[in-house]
Protein backbone atom coordinates (compact mmCIF):
# COMPACT_ATOMS: atom_id res chain seq x y z
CA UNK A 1 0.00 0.00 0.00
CA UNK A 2 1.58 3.41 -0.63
CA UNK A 3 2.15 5.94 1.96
CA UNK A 4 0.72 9.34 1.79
CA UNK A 5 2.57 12.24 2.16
CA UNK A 6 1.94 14.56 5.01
CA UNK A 7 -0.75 17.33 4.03
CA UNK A 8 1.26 20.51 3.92
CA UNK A 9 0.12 23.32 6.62
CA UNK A 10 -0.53 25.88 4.70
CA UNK A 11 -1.18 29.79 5.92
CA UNK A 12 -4.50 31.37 5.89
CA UNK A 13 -4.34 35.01 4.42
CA UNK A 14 -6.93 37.46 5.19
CA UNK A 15 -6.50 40.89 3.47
CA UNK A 16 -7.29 43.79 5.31
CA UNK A 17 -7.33 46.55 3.08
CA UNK A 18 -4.76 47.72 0.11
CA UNK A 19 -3.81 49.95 -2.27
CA UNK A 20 -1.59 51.82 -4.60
CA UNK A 21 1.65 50.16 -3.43
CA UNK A 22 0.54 48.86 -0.48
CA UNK A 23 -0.97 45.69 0.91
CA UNK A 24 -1.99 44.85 4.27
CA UNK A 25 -3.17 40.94 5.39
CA UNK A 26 -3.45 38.95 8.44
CA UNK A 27 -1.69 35.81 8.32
CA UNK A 28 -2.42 32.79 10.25
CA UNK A 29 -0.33 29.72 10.09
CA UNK A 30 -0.86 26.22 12.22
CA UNK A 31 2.16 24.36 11.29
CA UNK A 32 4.10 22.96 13.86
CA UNK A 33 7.82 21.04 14.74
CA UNK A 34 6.56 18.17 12.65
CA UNK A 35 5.78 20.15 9.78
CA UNK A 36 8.60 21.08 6.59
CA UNK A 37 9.84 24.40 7.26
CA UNK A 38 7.90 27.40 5.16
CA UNK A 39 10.36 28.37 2.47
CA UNK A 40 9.05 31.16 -0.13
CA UNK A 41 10.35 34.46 -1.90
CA UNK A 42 9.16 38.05 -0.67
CA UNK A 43 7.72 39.77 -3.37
CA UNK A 44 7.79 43.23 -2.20
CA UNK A 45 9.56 44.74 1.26
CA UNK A 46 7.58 43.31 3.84
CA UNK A 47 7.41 44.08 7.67
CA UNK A 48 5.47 41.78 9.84
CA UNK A 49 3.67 42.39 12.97
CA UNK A 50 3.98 39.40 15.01
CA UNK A 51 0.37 39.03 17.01
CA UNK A 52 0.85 35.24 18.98
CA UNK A 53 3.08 32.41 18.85
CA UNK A 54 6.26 31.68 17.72
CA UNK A 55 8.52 30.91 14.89
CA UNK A 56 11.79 30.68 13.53
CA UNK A 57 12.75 33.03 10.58
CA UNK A 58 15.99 33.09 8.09
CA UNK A 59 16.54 35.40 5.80
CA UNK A 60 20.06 36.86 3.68
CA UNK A 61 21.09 38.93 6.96
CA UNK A 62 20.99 36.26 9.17
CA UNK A 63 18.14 34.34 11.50
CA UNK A 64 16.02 35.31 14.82
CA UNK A 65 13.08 34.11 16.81
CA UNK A 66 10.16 35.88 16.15
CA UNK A 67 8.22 36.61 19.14
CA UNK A 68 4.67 38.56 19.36
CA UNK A 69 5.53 42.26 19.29
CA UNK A 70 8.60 41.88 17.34
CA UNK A 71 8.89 42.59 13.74
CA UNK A 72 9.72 40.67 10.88
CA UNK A 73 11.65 42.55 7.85
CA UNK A 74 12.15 41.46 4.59
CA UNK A 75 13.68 42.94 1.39
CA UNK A 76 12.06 42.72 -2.18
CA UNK A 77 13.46 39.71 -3.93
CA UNK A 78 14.77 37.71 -1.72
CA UNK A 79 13.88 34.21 -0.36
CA UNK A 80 13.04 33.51 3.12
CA UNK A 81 12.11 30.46 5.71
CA UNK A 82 9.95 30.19 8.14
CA UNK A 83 10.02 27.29 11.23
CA UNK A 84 8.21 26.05 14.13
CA UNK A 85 10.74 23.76 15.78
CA UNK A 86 9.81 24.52 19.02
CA UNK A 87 5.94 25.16 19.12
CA UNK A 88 3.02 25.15 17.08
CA UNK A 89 1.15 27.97 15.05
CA UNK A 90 1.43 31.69 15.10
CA UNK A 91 -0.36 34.98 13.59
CA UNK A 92 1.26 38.21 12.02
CA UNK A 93 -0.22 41.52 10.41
CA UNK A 94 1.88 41.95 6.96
CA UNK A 95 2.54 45.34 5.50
CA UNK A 96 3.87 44.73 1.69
CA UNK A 97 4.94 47.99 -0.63
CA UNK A 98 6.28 48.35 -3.82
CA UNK A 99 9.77 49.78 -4.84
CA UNK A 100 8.49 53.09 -5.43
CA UNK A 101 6.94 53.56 -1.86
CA UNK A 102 10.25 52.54 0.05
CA UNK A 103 12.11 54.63 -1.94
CA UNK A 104 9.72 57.71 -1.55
CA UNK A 105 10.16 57.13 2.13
CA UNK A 106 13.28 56.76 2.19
CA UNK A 107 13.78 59.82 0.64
CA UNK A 108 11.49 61.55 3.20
CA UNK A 109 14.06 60.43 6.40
CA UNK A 110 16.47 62.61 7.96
CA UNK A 111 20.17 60.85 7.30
CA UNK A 112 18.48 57.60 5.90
CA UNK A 113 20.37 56.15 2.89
CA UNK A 114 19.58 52.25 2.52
CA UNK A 115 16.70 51.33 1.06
CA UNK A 116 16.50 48.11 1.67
CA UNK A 117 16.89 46.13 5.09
CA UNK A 118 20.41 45.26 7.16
CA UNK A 119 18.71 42.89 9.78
CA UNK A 120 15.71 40.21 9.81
CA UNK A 121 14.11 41.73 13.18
CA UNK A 122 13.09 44.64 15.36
CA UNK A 123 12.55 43.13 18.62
CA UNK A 124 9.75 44.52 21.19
CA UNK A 125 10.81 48.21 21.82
CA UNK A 126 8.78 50.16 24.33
CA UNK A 127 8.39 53.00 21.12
CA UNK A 128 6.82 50.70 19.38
CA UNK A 129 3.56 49.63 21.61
CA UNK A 130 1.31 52.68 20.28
CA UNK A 131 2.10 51.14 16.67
CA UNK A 132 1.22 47.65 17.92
CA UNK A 133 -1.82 48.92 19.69
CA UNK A 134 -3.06 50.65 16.35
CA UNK A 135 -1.85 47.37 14.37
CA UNK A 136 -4.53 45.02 16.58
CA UNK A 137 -6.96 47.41 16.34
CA UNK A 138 -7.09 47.28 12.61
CA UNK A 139 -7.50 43.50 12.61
CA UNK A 140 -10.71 43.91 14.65
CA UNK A 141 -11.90 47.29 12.64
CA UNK A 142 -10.15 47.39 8.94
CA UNK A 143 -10.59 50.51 7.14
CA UNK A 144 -8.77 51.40 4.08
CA UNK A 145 -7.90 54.84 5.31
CA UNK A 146 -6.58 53.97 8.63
CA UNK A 147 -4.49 51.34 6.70
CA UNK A 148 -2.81 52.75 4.45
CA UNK A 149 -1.64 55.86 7.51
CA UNK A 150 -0.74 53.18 9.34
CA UNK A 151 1.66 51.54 6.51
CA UNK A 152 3.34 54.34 5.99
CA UNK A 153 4.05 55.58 9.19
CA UNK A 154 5.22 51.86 10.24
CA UNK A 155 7.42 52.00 7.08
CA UNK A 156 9.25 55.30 7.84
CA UNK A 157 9.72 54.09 11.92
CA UNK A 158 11.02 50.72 11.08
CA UNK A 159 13.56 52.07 7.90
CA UNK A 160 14.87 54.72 10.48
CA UNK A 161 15.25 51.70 12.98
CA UNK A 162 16.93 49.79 10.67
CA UNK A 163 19.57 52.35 9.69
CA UNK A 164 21.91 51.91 12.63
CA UNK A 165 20.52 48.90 14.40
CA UNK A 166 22.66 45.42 14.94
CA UNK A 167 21.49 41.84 15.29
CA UNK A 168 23.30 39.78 17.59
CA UNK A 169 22.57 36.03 16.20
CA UNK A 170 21.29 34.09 19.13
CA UNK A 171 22.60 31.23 20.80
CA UNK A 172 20.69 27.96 19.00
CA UNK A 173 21.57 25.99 22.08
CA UNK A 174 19.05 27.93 24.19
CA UNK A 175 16.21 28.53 21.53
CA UNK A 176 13.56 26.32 22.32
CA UNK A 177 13.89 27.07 26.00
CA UNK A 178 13.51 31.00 25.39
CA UNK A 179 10.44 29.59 22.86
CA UNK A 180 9.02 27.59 25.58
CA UNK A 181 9.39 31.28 28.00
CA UNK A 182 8.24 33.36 25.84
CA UNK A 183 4.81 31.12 24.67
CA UNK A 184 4.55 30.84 28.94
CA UNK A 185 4.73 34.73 29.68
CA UNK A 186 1.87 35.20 26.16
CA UNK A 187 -0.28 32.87 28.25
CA UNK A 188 -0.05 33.88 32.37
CA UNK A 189 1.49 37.56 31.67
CA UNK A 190 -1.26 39.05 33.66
CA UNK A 191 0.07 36.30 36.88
CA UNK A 192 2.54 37.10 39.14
CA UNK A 193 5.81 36.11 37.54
CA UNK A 194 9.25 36.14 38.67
CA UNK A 195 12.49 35.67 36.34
CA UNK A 196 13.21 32.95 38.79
CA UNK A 197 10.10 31.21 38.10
CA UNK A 198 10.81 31.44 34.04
CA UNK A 199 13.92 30.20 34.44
CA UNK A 200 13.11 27.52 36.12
CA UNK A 201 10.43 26.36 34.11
CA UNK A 202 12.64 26.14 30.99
CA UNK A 203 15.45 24.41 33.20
CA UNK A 204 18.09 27.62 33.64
CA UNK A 205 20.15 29.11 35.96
CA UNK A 206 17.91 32.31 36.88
CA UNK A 207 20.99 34.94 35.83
CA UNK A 208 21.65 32.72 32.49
CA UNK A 209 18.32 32.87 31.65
CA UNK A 210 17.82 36.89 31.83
CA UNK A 211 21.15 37.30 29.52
CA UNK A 212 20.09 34.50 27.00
CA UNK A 213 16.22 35.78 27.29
CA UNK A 214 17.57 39.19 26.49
CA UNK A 215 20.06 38.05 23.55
CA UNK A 216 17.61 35.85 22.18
CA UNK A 217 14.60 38.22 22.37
CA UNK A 218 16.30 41.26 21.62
CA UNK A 219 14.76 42.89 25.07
CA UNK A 220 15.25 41.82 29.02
CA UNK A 221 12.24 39.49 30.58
CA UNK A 222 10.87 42.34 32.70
CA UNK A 223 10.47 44.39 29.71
CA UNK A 224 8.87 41.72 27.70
CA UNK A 225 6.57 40.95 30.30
CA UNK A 226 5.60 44.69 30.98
CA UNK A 227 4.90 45.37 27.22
CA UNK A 228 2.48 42.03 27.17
CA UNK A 229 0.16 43.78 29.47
CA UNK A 230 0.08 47.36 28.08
CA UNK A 231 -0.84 46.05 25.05
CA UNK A 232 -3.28 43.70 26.48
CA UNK A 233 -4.55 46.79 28.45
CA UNK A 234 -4.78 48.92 25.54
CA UNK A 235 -6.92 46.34 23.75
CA UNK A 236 -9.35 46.31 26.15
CA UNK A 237 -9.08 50.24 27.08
CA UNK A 238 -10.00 50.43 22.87
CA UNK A 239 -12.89 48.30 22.76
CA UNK A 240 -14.44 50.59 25.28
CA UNK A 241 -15.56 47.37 27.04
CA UNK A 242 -13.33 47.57 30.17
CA UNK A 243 -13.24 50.44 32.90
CA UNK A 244 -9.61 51.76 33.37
CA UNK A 245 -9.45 49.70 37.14
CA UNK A 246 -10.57 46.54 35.47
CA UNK A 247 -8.35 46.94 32.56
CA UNK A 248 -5.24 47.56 34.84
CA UNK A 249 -6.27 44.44 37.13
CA UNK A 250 -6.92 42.04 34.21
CA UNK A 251 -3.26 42.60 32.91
CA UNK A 252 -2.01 42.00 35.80
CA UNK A 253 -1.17 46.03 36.83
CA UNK A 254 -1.79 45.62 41.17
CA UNK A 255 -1.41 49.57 41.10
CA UNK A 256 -3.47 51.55 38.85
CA UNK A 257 -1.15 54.87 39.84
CA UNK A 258 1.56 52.55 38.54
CA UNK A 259 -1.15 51.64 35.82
CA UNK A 260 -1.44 55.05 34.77
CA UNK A 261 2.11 56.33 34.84
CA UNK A 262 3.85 53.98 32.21
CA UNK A 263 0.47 53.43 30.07
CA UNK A 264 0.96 57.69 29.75
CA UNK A 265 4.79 57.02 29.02
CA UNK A 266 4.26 54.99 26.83
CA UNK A 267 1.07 55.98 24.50
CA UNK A 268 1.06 59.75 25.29
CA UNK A 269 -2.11 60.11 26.66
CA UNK A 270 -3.98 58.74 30.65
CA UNK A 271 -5.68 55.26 29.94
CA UNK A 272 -8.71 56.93 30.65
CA UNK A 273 -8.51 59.84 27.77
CA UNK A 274 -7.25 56.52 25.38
CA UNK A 275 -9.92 54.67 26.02
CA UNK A 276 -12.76 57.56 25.48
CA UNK A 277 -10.48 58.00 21.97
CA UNK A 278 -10.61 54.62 21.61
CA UNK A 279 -14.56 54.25 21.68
């Protein structure tokens, strides 16, 4: 009797809105370690919001983790692969443009000269929550409009990023166990959790675990744990459905003073004024 061949797990795209130049999709993929790794070409320059989950990703400049709030880049042209070697499924927002639009903003930047991409990742920078707030909203609300400002603007912060940023390669020994962290903090960030705790859930030392965490990730535990719950908070704080209190104690904020300070820091306006914006 002949064997079949595995069914292939193949991506689910969803397109949001697009237009001249510009594409924007949600992508939803449910492949997992057993599954042959993802290999395809980018078309146009792509930047990827990564929403959940996990996955490997290898490009021409090299290879990182992908972890929700990061960013995937990609350069017109080129080939690409995509893994899940340690976990299964994840879901991005992709932001495609043409030639002519990454050139026009390139021209636009202050001291920006490369058009095209020197690194495979933006990890989860603080700067970059507001954008990742506005990116989850537009999953839940598209609206060609809102879409297309929000392409551009994404564009022009991520090619100034890219101008003088570095990517250390991480260390492949300790991948899966940062995988395994990372997947743990997306489910319990709003529970009380302690570096020690992560690391020894994953089987590290606690102080190896914060420097590999950190190299693998591209930001320190804490951080990556805070900047799960503001956007979690800001979700709810946008659908209106959630008083500022309950949106503070849901994400696991025990002080809403504490609360109210960084969510200000960081989006530029009280949770309260956001979430009357918002509605």
């Amino acid at each position: 009797m002949a064997t079949l061949a595995p069914a292939l797990s193949v991506p689910s795209v969803r397109t949001l809105a697009e237009g001249a130049g510009w594409r924007v999709a949600e992508v939803t993929c449910s492949a997992g370690p057993q599954d042959p790794i993802f290999q395809e070409r980018h078309d146009w320059t792509c930047i990827a919001a990564v929403l959940g989950g996990t996955f490997q990703y290898r490009s021409e400049h090299g290879h990182a983790l992908m972890t929700p709030s990061s960013l995937l880049l990609g350069n017109a042209g080129t080939c690409f692969e995509c893994g899940h070697a340690h976990g299964r499924g994840d879901r991005c927002v992709t932001f495609q443009f043409a030639p002519d639009v990454i050139e026009d903003t390139v021209g636009a930047l202050h001291g920006a000269t490369q058009a095209d991409f020197r690194i495979v990742r933006i990890p989860p920078l603080d700067r970059l929550l507001p954008l990742m707030a506005r990116i989850r909203g537009l999953v839940r609300a598209p609206d060609v409009l809102r879409a297309e400002d929000l392409a551009l603007g994404l564009a022009a912060t991520v090619l100034g990023l890219d101008q003088d940023a570095t990517e250390v390669p991480p260390d492949a020994r300790y991948e899966r166990r940062i995988t395994d962290a990372v997947r743990l903090i997306e489910a319990r960030f709003a529970d009380t959790l302690t570096i020690a705790d992560l690391a020894k859930a994953v089987g590290m030392r606690r102080r190896q675990f914060a420097s590999v965490f950190r190299q693998v990730t591209g930001v320190t535990p804490y951080r990556y744990i805070l900047h799960c719950r503001l956007v979690a908070a800001a979700g709810r704080l946008r659908d209106g459905q959630s008083p500022v209190l309950e949106a503070a104690l849901e994400t696991g904020f025990g002080d809403l003073s504490e609360f109210t300070r960084r969510f200000h820091a960081t989006f530029g306006r009280p949770p309260a004024q956001y979430r009357r914006g918002g509605r």
